[in-house]
Structures are given as C-alpha cells and as structure tokens.
Protein backbone atom coordinates (compact mmCIF):
# COMPACT_ATOMS: atom_id res chain seq x y z
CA UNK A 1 4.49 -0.15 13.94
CA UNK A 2 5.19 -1.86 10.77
CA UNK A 3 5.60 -5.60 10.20
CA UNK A 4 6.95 -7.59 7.81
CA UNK A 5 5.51 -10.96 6.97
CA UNK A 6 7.48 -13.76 7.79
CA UNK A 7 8.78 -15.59 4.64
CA UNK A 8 6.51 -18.29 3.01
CA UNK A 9 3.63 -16.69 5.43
CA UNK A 10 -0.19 -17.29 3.81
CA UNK A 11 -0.93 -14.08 1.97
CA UNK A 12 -4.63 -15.20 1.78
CA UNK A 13 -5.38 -13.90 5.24
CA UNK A 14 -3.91 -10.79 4.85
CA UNK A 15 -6.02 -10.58 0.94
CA UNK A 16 -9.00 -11.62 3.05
CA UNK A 17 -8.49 -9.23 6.04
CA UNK A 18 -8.01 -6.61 3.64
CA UNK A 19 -10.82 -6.93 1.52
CA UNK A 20 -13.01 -7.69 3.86
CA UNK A 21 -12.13 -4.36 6.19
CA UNK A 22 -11.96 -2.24 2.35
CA UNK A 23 -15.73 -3.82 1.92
CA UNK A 24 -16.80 -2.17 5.82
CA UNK A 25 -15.44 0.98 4.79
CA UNK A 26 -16.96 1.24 1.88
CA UNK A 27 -20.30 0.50 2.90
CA UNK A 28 -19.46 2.96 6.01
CA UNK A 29 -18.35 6.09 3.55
CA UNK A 30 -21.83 5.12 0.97
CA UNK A 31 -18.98 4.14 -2.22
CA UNK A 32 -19.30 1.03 -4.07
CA UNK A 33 -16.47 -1.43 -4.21
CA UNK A 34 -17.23 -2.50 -7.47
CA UNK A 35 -16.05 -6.74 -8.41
CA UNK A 36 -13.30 -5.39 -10.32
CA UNK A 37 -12.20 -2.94 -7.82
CA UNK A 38 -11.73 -5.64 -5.03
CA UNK A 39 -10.01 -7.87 -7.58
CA UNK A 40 -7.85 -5.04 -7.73
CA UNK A 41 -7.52 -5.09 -4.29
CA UNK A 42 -6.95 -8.62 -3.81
CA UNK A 43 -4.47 -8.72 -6.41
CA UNK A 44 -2.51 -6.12 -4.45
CA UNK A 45 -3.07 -7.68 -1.05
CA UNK A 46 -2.08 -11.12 -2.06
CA UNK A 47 1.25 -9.51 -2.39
CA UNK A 48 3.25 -6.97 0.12
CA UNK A 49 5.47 -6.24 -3.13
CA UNK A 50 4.62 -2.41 -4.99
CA UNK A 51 3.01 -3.85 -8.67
CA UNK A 52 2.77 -2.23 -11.48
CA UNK A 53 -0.61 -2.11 -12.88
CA UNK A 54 0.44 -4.13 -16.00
CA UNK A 55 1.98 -6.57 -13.20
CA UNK A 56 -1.70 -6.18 -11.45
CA UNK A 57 -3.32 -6.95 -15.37
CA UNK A 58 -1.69 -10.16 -15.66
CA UNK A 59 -2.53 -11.41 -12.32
CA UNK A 60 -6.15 -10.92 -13.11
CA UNK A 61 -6.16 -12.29 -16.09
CA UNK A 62 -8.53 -15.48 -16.38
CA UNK A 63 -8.31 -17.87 -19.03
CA UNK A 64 -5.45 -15.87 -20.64
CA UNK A 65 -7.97 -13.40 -20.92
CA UNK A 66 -6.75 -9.51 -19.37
CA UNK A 67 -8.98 -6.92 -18.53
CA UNK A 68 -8.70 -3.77 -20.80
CA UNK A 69 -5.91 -1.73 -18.87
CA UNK A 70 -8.16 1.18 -18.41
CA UNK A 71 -10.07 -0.72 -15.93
CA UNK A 72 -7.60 -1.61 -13.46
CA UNK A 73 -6.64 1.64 -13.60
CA UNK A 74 -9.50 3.10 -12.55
CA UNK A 75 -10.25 1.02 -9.90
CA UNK A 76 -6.32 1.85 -8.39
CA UNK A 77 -7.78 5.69 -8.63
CA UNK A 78 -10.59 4.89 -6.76
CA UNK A 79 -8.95 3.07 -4.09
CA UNK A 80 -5.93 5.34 -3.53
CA UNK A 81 -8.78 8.00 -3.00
CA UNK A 82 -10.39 5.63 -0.02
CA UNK A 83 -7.19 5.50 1.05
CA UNK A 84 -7.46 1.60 0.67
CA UNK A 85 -3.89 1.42 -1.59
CA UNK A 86 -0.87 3.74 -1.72
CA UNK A 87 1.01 4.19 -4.74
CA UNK A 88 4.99 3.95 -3.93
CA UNK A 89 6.10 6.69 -5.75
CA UNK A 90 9.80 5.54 -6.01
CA UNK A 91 8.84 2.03 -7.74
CA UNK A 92 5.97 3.68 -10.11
CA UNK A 93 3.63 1.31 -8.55
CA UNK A 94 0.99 0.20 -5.93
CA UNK A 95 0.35 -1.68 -2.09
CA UNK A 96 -2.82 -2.31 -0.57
CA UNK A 97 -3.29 -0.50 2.45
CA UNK A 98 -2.28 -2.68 5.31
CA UNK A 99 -3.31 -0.58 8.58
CA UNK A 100 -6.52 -1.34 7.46
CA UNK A 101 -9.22 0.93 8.90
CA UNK A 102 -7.15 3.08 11.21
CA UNK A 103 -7.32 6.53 10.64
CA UNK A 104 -4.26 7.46 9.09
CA UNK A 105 -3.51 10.73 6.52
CA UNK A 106 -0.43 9.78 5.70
CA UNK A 107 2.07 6.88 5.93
CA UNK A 108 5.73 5.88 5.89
CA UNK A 109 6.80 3.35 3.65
CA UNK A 110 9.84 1.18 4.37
CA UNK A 111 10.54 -0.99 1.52
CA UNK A 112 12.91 -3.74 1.39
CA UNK A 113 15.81 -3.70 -0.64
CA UNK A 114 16.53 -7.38 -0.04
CA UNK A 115 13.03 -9.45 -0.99
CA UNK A 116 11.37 -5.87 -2.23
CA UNK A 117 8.32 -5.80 0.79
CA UNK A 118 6.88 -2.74 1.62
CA UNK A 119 5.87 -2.30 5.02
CA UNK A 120 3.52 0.51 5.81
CA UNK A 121 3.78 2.59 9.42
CA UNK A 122 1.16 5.28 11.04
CA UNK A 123 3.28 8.46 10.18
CA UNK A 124 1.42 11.11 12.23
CA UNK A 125 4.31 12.57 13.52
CA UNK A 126 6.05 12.99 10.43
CA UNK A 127 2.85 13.93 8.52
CA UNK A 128 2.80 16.74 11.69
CA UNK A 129 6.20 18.12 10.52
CA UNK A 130 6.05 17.99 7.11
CA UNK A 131 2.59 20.32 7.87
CA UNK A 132 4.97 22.45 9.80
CA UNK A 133 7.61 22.96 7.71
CA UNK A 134 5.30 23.69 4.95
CA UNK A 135 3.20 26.04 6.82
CA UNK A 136 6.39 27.64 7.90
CA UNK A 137 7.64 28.23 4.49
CA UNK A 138 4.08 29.61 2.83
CA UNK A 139 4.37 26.57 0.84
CA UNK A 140 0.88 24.13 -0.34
CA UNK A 141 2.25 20.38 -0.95
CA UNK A 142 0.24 18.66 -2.83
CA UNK A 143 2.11 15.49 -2.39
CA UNK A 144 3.96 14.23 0.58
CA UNK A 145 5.16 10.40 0.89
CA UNK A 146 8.12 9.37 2.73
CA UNK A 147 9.46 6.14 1.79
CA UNK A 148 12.55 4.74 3.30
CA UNK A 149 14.93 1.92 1.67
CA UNK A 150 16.77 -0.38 3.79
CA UNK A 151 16.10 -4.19 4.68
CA UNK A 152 13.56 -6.22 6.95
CA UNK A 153 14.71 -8.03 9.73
CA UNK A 154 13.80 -11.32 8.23
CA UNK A 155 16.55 -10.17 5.62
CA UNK A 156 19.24 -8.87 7.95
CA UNK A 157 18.50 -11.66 10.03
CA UNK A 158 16.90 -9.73 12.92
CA UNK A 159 20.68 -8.04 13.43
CA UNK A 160 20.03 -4.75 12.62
CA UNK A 161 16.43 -4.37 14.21
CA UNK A 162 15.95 -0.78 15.24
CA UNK A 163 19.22 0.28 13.75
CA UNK A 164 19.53 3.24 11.04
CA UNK A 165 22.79 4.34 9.23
C-alpha cells in the first residue's frame, strides 16, 4: 500500500527513516554509503517529489558552493543499483525508495498530477505478469516500470479513494 504524506507533514522523519534503514542495508550487503551518497539520499528523501539531479545539485549546495555534477550522479547510480532510489522514467528524474528495506524487485509508481508526489507500492503481482507476458512472448525486458498518473486523496479530497477511470 502506498501513502501519501499529508500536506505540511515533517519530511525530516521520513529523510531520517530513510537514511538510516539505506545505512543497515548497506552495512548488511558489505557496500559503502559514501557522505555524498547519503546526501544524495537525503536530498531525495526530504522530498516525495521526482528531482532532477541538477534540482538534487542545488539542494546540496553549501555556501553557494555545488558539487561537480558528476558526483551526484554517481552516487544516484549507486543507489538505484541498492535499490535505495528509483528513477521515474516519465519525469527524467529520481525518489528515494520509500518501502524501505522490504524486499521488493519492482515497484509501481503513482504520481500526483495535482502537488507532483510520487507514491511508491510493492508491485509483485504486476512485476509477476509483466514476467509472464514476457516469457510468453520470447521476449528479455531489460526495463520494466509502471508508473500511473492520477491524484492523491489529499488532492481529490479523499473523494475518489480507490476509484480508477
């Protein structure tokens, strides 16, 4: 199940959850979650928005200072590859992964079309069927990512909850 903050929630706790479960895994899995790679992180986590990585540069940037553009986008390789962000291939951009440490291949995406929040669902199901229709069809994805547009409750004012047109 995905949820959408409420509006004007504290984005710190979800940064901190975040970080703090991307720091367990990494120590789990023997990788290093290098200080600019959980800046990365944090950047993303502090918002459930997709960010660009230029977007993701001048939120790091310190004293007016940015990081060279090369790192932040090698720490967004190395955490889409633990699985600890998602790229949003629609928007050309990036969330941090907010189920966390559940073991997950694949995810849904419903994104917002009203404040622009992604929300991120288990998709094992559809990850089940897209294997299907794939092995069906002697075809190798190399890329599957559903996203789905539509709006939050908090945006259509808990009216359409569970609905789909």
């Amino acid at each position: 199940m995905s949820d959408f903050p409420n509006p004007g929630h504290d984005h710190d706790v979800c940064a901190d959850r975040v970080v703090r479960v991307a720091r367990a895994v990494c120590r789990r899995r023997g990788v290093r979650l290098t200080s600019q790679r959980e800046k990365v992180l944090d950047v993303l986590a502090q918002s459930h928005r997709p960010m660009g990585a230029y977007e993701i540069l001048d939120m790091m940037a310190e004293n007016g200072k940015r990081p060279a553009p090369i790192t932040v986008y090698r720490a967004l390789d190395f955490l889409l590859q633990q699985g600890l962000a998602h790229r949003i291939e629609s928007r050309n951009a990036y969330v941090a992964c907010m189920i966390g440490d559940a073991a997950h291949e694949g995810a849904v995406f419903l994104i917002c079309r009203g404040c622009g929040n992604v929300g991120e669902a288990p998709a094992d199901d559809v990850e089940a069927a897209i294997a299907k229709v794939a092995r069906d069809s002697n075809f190798s994805p190399d890329l599957a990512v559903v996203e789905i547009e539509g709006l939050c409750s908090h945006c259509a004012g808990g009216s359409r909850r569970g609905s789909v047109q």
